[in-house]
Structures are given as structure tokens and as C-alpha cells.
C-alpha atoms as a PDB file:
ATOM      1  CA  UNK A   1      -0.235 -10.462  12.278  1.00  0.00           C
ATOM      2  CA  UNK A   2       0.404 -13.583  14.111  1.00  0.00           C
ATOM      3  CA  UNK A   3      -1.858 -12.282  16.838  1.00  0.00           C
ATOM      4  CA  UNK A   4      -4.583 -11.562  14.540  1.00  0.00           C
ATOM      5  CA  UNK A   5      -3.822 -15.153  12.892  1.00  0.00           C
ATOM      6  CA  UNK A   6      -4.142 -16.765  16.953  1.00  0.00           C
ATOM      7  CA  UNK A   7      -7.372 -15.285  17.896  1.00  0.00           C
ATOM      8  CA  UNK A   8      -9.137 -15.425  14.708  1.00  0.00           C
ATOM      9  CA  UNK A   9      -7.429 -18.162  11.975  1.00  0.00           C
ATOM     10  CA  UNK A  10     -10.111 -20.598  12.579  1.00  0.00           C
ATOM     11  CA  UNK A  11     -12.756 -17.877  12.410  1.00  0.00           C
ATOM     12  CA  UNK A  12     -12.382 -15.662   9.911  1.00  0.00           C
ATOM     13  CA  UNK A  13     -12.146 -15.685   6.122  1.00  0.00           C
ATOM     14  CA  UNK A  14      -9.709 -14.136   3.757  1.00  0.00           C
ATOM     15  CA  UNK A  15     -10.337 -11.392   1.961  1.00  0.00           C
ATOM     16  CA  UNK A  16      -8.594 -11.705  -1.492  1.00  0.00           C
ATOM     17  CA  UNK A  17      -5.756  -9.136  -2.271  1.00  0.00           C
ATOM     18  CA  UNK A  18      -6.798  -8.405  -5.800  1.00  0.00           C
ATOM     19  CA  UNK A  19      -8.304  -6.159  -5.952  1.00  0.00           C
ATOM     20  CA  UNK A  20      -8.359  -5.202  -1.952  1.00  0.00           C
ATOM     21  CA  UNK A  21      -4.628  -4.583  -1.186  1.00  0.00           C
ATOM     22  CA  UNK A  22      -2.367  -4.173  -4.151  1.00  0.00           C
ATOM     23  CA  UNK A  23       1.347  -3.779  -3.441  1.00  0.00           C
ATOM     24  CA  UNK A  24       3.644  -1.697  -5.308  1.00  0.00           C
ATOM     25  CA  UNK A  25       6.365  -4.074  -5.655  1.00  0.00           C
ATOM     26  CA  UNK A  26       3.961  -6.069  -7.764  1.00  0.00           C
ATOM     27  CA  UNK A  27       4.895  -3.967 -10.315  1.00  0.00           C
ATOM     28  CA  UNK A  28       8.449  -4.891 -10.148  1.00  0.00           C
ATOM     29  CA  UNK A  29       7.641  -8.404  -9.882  1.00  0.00           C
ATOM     30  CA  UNK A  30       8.663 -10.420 -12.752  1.00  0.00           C
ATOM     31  CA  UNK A  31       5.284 -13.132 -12.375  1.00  0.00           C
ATOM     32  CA  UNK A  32       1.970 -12.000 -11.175  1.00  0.00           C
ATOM     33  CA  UNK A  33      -0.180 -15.339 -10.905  1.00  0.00           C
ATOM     34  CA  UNK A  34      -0.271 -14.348  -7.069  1.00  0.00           C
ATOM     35  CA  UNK A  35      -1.714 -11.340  -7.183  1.00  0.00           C
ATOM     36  CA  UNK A  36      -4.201 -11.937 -10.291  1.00  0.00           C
ATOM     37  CA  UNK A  37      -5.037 -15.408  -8.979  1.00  0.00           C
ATOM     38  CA  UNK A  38      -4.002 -17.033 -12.032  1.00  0.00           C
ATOM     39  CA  UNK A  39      -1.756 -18.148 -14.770  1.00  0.00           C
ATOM     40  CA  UNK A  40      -3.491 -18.038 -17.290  1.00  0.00           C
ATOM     41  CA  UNK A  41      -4.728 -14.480 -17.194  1.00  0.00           C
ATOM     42  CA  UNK A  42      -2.743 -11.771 -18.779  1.00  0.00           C
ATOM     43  CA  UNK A  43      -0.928  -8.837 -16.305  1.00  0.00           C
ATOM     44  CA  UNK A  44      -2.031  -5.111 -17.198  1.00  0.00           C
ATOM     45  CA  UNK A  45      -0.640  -3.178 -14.600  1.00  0.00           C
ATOM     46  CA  UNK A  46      -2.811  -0.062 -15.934  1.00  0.00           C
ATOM     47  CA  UNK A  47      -6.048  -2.351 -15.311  1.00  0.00           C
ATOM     48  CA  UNK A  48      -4.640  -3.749 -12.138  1.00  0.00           C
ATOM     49  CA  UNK A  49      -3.642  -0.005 -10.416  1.00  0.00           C
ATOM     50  CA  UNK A  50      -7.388   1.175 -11.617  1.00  0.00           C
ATOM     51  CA  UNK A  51      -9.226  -1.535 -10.110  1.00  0.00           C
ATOM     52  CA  UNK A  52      -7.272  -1.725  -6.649  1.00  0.00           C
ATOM     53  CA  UNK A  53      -9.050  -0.326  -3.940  1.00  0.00           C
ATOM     54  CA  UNK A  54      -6.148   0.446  -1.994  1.00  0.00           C
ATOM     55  CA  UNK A  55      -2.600   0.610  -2.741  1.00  0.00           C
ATOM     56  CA  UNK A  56       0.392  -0.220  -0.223  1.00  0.00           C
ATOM     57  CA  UNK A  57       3.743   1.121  -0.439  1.00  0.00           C
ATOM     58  CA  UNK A  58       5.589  -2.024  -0.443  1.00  0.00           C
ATOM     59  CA  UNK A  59       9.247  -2.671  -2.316  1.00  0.00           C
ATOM     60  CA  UNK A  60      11.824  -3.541  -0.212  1.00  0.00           C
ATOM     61  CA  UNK A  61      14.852  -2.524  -0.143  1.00  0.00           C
ATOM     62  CA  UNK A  62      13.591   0.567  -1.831  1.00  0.00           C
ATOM     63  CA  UNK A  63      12.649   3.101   0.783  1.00  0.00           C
ATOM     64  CA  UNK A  64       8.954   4.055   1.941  1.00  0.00           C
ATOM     65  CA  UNK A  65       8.094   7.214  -0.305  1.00  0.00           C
ATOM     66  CA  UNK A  66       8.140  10.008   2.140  1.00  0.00           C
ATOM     67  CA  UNK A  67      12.141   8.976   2.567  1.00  0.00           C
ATOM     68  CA  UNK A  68      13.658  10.620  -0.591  1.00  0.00           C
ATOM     69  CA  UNK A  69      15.798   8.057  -2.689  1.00  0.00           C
ATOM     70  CA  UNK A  70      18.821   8.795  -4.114  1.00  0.00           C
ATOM     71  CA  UNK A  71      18.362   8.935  -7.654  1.00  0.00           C
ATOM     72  CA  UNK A  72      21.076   6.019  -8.382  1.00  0.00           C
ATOM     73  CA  UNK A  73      18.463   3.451  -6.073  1.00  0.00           C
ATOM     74  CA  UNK A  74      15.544   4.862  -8.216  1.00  0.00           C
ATOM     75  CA  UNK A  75      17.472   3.805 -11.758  1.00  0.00           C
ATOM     76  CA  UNK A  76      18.674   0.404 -10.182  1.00  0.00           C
ATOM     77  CA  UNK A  77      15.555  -0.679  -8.388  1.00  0.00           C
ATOM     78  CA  UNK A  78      12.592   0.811 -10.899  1.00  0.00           C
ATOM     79  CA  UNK A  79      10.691  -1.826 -12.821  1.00  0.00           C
ATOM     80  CA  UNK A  80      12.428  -2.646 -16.403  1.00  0.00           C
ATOM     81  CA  UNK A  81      11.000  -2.731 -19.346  1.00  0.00           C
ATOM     82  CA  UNK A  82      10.349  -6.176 -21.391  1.00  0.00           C
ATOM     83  CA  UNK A  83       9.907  -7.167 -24.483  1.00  0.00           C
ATOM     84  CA  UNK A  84       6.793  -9.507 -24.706  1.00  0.00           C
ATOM     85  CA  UNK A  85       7.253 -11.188 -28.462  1.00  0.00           C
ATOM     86  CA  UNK A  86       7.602  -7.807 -29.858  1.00  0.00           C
ATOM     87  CA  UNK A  87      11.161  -7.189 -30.965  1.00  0.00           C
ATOM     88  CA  UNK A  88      10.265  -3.766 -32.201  1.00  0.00           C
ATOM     89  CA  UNK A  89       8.617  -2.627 -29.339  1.00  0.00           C
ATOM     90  CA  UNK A  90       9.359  -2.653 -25.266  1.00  0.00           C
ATOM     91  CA  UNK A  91       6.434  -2.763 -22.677  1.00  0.00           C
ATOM     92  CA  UNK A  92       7.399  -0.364 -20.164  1.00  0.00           C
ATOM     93  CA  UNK A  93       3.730   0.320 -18.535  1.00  0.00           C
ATOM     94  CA  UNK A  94       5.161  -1.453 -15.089  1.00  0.00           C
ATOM     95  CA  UNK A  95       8.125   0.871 -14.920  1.00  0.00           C
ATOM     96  CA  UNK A  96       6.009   4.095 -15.908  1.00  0.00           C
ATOM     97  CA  UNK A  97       3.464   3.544 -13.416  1.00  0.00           C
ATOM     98  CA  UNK A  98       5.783   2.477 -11.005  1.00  0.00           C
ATOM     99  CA  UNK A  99       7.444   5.933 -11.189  1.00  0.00           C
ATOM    100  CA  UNK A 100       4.325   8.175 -11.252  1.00  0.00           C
ATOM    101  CA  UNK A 101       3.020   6.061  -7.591  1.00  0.00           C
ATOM    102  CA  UNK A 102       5.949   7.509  -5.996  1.00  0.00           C
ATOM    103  CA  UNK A 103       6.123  10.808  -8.398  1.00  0.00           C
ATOM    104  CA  UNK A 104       2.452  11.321  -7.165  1.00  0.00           C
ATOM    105  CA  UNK A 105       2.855  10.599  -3.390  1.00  0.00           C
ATOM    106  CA  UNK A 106       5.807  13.241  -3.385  1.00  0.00           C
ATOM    107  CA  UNK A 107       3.546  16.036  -5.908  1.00  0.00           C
ATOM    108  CA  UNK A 108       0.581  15.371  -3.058  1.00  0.00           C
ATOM    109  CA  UNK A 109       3.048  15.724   0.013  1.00  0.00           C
ATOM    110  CA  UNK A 110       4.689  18.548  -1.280  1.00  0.00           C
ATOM    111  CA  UNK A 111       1.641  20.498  -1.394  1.00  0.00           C
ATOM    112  CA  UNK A 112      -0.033  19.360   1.682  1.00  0.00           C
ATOM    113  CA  UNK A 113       3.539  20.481   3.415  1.00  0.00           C
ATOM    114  CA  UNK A 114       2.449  23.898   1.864  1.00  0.00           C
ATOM    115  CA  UNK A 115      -0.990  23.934   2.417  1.00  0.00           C
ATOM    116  CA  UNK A 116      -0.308  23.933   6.216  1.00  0.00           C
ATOM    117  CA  UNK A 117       2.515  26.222   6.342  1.00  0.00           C
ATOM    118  CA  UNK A 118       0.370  28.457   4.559  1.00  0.00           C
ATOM    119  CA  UNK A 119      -2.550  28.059   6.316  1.00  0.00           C
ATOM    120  CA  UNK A 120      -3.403  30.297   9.515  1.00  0.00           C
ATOM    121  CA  UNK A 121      -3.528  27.181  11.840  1.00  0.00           C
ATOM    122  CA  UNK A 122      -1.195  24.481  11.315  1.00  0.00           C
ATOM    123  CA  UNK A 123      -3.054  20.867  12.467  1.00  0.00           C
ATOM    124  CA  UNK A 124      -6.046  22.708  12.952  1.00  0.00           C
ATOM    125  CA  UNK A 125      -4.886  24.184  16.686  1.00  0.00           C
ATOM    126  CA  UNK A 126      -1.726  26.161  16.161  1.00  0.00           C
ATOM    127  CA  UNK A 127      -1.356  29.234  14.640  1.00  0.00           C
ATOM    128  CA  UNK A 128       1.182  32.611  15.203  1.00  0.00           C
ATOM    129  CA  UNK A 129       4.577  31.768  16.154  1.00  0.00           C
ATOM    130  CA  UNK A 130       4.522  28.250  16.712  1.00  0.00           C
ATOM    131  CA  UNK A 131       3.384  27.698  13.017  1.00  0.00           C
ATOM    132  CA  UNK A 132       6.180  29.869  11.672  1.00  0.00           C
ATOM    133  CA  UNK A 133       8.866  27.657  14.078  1.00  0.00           C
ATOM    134  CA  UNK A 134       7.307  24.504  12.432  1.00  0.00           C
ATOM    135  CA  UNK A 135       7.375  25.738   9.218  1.00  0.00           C
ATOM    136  CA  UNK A 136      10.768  27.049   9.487  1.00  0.00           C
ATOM    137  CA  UNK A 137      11.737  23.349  10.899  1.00  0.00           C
ATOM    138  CA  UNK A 138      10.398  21.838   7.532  1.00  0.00           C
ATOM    139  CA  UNK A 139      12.399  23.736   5.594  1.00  0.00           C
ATOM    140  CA  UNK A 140      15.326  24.125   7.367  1.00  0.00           C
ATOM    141  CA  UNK A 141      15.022  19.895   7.094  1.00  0.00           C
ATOM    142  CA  UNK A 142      14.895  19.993   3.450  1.00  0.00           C
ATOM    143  CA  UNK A 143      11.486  18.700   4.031  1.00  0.00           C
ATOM    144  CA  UNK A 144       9.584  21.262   1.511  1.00  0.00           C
END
């Protein structure tokens, strides 16, 4: 980035996160005003997830999805739930969407992973016996 920031800081413009680049540690954040531009305006991490063009894996020291988390990490690090002026009822739309992000990425991997093992070429170019060896690498890796 700092290269990018030499050659072309004086240059260029930039291009607003919201709704470009949304990270998903925002939804573990505990303010938003960075991301929605604002104080004043109210977080909806439903509206925020359906307008976001793109969506980066992003939530240090929780690992990148396609490294399995212990389950422990998941509970500890997961967005919690707050209580917004309603004592009778908890907001917990950051935590659930939190959880189906990475829920999703691993339901999409998981059958991609099978698509190509079942497939007759694996990458579009192999096929016979070097397909079965990779496909009996993923699953001898606990990868499937």
C-alpha cells in the first residue's frame, strides 16, 4: 500500500469504503461512525452487508475462513449481543450475521471441494489418476 500511496497519493482520489469494501470485523466493532461516515446515522448491519459491494474477510486475531477455528475462538471472538434501551429484548443481528459470513464461506467451499473431486477434470486439465491422488490428498487433510 505504501507503494501505491508513493506513486499515486497526490493523484488519485479515494474511493469511500461504504459501501465499496466492507470488512467483517465491522461487525464486531463496538462504533461504526467510520465505516457509515457518520455519527449520527444509525448502524443496521443487515442494511450495511446488503448494500456492500464487496466484503473482506478481516478480524484479527480470528483466523481467515478457509483456516477452521476451534470452536472455543468462535464463542470468545463472535460479535455479542447488546441491549440498545430495550431491557426486554437483545439485538443480536451483528453476531448472527457475523456467523452465517463465515457459515456461508465454509457451506460454498465445501461444495466447490466436491464439485471438483467429482468432476471428470479437476482445474479444468487433470483428470484419471491424478484427480483421484488430489482428491484423496483433500481428504486425507481433513480438507472435505
Amino acid at each position: 500500500m505504501d507503494i501505491v500511496n508513493n506513486l499515486y497519493g497526490n493523484n488519485g482520489i479515494i474511493i469511500p469504503h461504504r459501501p465499496y469494501d466492507l470488512l467483517s470485523g465491522e461487525f464486531r466493532a463496538d462504533t461504526h461512525a467510520a465505516y457509515l461516515g457518520s455519527d449520527e446515522e444509525v448502524w443496521d448491519p443487515i442494511s450495511a452487508l446488503k448494500e456492500a459491494k464487496f466484503l473482506h474477510f478481516s478480524d484479527w486475531p480470528y483466523p481467515k475462513p478457509w483456516i477452521e477455528a476451534r470452536t472455543q475462538m468462535t464463542d470468545e471472538l463472535k460479535p455479542r449481543c447488546h441491549w440498545h434501551g430495550n431491557p426486554e429484548r437483545e439485538d443480536c443481528r451483528n453476531q448472527e450475521v457475523w456467523v452465517e459470513l463465515y457459515t456461508d464461506f465454509a457451506r460454498r467451499r465445501e461444495v466447490s471441494r466436491d464439485l471438483a473431486c467429482a468432476s471428470p477434470r479437476v482445474d479444468g486439465m487433470v483428470s484419471g489418476y491424478l484427480r483421484y491422488t488430489i482428491c484423496m490428498i483433500i481428504h486425507a487433510q481433513g480438507l472435505t
